[in-house]
C-alpha atoms as a PDB file:
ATOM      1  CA  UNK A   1     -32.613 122.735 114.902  1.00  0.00           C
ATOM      2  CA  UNK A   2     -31.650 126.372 116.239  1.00  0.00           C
ATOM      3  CA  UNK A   3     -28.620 127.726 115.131  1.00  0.00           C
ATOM      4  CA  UNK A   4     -27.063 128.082 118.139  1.00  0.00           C
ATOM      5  CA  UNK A   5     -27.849 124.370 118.980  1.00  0.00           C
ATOM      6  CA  UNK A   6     -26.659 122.995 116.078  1.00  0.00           C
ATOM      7  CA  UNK A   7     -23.198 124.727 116.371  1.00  0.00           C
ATOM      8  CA  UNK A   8     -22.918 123.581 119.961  1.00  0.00           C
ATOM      9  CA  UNK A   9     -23.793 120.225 119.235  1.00  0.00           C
ATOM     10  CA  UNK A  10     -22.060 119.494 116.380  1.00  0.00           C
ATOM     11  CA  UNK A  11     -18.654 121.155 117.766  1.00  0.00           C
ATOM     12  CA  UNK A  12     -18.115 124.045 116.226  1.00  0.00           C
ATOM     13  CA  UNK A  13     -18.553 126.147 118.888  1.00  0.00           C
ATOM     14  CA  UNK A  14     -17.594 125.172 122.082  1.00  0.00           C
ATOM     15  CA  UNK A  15     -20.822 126.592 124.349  1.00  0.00           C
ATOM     16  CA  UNK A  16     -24.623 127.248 123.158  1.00  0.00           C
ATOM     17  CA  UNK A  17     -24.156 130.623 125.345  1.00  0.00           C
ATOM     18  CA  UNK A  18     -21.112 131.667 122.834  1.00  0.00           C
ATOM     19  CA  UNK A  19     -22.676 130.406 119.963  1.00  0.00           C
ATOM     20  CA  UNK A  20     -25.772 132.891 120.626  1.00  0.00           C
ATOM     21  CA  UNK A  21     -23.670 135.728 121.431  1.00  0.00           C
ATOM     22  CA  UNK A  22     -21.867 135.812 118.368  1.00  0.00           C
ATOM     23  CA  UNK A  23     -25.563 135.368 116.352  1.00  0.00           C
ATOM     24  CA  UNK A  24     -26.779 138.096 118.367  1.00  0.00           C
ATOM     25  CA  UNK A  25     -23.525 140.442 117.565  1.00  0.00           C
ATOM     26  CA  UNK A  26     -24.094 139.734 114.153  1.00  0.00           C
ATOM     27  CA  UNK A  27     -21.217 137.832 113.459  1.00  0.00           C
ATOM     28  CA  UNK A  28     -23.145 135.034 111.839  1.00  0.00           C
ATOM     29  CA  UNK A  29     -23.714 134.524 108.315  1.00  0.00           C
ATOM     30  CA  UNK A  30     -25.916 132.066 106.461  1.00  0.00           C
ATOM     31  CA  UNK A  31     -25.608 132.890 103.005  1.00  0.00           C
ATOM     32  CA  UNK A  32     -24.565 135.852 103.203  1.00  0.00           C
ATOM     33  CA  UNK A  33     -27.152 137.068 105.535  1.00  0.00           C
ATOM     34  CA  UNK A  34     -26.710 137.998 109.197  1.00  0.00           C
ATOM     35  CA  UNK A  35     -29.281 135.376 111.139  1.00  0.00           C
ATOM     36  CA  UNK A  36     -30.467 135.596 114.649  1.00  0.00           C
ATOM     37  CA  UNK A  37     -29.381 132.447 117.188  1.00  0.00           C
ATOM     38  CA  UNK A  38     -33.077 130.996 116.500  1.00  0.00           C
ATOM     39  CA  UNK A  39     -32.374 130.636 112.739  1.00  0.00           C
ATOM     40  CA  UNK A  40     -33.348 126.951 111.406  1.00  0.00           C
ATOM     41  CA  UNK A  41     -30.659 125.518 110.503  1.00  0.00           C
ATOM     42  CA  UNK A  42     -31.000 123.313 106.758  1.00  0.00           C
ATOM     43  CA  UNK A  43     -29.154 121.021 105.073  1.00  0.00           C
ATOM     44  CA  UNK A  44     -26.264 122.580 102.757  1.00  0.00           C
ATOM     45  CA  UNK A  45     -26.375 126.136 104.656  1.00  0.00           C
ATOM     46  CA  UNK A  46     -23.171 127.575 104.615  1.00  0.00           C
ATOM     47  CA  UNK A  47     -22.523 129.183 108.120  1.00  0.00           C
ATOM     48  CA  UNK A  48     -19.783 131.833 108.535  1.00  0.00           C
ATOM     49  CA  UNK A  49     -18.384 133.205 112.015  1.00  0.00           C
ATOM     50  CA  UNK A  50     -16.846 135.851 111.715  1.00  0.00           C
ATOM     51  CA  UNK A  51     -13.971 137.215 113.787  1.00  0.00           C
ATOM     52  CA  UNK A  52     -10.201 136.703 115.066  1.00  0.00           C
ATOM     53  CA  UNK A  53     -11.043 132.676 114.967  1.00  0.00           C
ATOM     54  CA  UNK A  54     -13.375 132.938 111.697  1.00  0.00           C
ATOM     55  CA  UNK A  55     -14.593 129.398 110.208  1.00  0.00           C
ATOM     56  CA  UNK A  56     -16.999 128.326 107.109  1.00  0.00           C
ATOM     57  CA  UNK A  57     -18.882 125.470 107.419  1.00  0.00           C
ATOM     58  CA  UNK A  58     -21.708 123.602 105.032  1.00  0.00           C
ATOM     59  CA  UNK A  59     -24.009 121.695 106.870  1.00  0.00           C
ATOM     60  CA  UNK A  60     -24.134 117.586 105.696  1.00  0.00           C
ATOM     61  CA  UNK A  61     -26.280 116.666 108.628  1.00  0.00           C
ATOM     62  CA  UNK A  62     -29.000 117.697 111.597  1.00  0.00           C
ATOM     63  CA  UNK A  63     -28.648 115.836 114.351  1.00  0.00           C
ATOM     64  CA  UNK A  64     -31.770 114.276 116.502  1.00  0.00           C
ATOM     65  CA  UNK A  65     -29.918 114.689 119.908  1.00  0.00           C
ATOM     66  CA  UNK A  66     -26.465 114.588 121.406  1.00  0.00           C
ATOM     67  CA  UNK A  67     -23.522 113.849 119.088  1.00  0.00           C
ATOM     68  CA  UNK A  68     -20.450 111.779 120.496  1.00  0.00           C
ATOM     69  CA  UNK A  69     -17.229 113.584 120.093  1.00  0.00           C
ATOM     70  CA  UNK A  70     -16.388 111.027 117.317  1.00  0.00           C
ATOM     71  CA  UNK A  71     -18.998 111.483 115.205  1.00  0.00           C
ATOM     72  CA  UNK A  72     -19.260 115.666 115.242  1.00  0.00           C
ATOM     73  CA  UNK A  73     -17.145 115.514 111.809  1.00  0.00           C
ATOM     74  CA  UNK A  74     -19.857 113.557 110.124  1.00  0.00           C
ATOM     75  CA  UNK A  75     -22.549 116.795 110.503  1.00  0.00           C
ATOM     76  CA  UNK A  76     -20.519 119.718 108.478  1.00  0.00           C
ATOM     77  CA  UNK A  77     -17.471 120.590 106.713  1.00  0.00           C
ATOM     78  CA  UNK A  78     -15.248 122.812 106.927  1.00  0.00           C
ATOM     79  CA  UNK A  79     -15.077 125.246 104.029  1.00  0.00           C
ATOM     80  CA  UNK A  80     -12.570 127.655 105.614  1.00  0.00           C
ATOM     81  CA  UNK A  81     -10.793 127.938 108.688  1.00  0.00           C
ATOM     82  CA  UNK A  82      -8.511 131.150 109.962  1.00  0.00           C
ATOM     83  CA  UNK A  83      -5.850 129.670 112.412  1.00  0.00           C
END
């Protein structure tokens, strides 16, 4: 699944459209490496966004399709979150 997808999706970012701005900015990290929105996403990445909201997450899960509000927490974790 894209990058930008699978943060939509899965809830950490709100749109697909923000999610791919900030990729294309550079202020997404996968390891430690700036990646571009169409990045495959894997199981155990660690994804940072950078910025006045920053947040690590490790993917736990790729999801087929559309995920219910409810079940969002059960494809990452958050590492670190800046409030």
């Amino acid at each position: 699944m894209r990058l930008d997808d699978y943060l939509s999706t899965v809830g950490v970012v709100k749109r697909r459209t923000v999610a791919k701005e900030l990729a294309q900015n550079g202020l997404v990290e996968v390891g430690g490496r700036r990646v571009k929105p169409a990045y495959q996403v894997n199981l155990k990445d660690v994804i940072a966004i950078k910025g006045t909201h920053g947040v690590t997450v490790e993917v736990v899960g790729i999801p087929s399709g559309s995920v219910p509000k409810d079940d969002r927490d059960k494809y990452f974790k958050y590492l670190h979150r800046s409030v």
